[in-house]
Protein backbone atom coordinates (compact mmCIF):
# COMPACT_ATOMS: atom_id res chain seq x y z
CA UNK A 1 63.62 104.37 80.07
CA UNK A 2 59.80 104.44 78.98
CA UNK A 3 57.11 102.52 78.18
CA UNK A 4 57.76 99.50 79.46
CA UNK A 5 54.97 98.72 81.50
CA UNK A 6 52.35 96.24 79.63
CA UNK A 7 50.31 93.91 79.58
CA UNK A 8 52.35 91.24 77.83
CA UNK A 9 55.45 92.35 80.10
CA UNK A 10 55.99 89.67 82.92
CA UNK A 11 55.68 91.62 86.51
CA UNK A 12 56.24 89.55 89.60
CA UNK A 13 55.35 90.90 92.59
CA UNK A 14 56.44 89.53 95.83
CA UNK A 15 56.44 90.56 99.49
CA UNK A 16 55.54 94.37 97.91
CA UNK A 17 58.42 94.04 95.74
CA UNK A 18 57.18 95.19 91.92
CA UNK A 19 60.12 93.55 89.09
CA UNK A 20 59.78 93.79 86.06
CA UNK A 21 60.85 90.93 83.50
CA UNK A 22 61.62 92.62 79.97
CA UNK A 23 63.10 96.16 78.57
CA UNK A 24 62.44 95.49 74.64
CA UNK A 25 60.35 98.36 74.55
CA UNK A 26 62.00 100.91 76.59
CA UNK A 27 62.98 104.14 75.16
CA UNK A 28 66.08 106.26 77.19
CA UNK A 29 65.48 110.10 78.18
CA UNK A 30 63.76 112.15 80.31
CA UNK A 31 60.49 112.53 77.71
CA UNK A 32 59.30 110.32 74.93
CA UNK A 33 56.74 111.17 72.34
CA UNK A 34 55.42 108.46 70.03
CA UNK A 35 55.61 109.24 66.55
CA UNK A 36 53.39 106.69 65.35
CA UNK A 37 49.90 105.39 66.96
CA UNK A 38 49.97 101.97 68.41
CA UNK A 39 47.83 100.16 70.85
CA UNK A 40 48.36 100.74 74.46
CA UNK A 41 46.88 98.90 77.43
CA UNK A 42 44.20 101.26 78.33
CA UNK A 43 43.45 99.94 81.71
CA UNK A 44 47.04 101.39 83.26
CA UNK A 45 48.03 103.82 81.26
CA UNK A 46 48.18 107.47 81.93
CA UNK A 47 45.78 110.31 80.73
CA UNK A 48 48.76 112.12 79.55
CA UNK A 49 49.64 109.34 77.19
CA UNK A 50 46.34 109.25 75.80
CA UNK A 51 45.82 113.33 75.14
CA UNK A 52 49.29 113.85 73.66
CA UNK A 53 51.59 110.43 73.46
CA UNK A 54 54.21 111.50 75.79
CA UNK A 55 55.71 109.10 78.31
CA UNK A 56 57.88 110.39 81.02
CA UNK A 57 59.28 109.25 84.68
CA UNK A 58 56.01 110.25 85.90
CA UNK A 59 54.06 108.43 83.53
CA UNK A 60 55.99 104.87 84.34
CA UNK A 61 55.24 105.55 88.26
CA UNK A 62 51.41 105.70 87.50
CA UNK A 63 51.47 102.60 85.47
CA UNK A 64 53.42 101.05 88.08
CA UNK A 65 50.72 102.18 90.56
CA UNK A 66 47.84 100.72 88.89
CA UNK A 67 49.91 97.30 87.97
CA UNK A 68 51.19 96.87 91.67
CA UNK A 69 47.25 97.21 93.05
């Protein structure tokens, strides 16, 4: 599941313990590649998803990163 890291998402994080509060925009698979443009939060999310609109595993750990400092 992808993209579900932003700004409007409720994160509590407790004791070093990240949780995140809502899946509506999740997307199942290993890669996901927007079709359409639509605003992101630019202050967590990856280069990768700004140069070619592809989430991945990889991409959700960085946001995570940058939302759990």
């Amino acid at each position: 599941m992808h993209g579900v890291a932003v700004d409007k998402e409720p994160v509590l994080i407790v004791m070093e313990l990240l949780k995140i509060g809502d899946f509506g925009l999740t997307r199942e698979g290993d890669i996901y590649h927007m079709a359409t443009t639509r605003k992101l939060p630019i202050k967590w999310i990856p280069p990768e998803i700004i140069v070619n609109n592809t989430f991945s595993f990889k991409s959700d750990v960085w946001s995570f990163g940058i939302l759990g400092k």
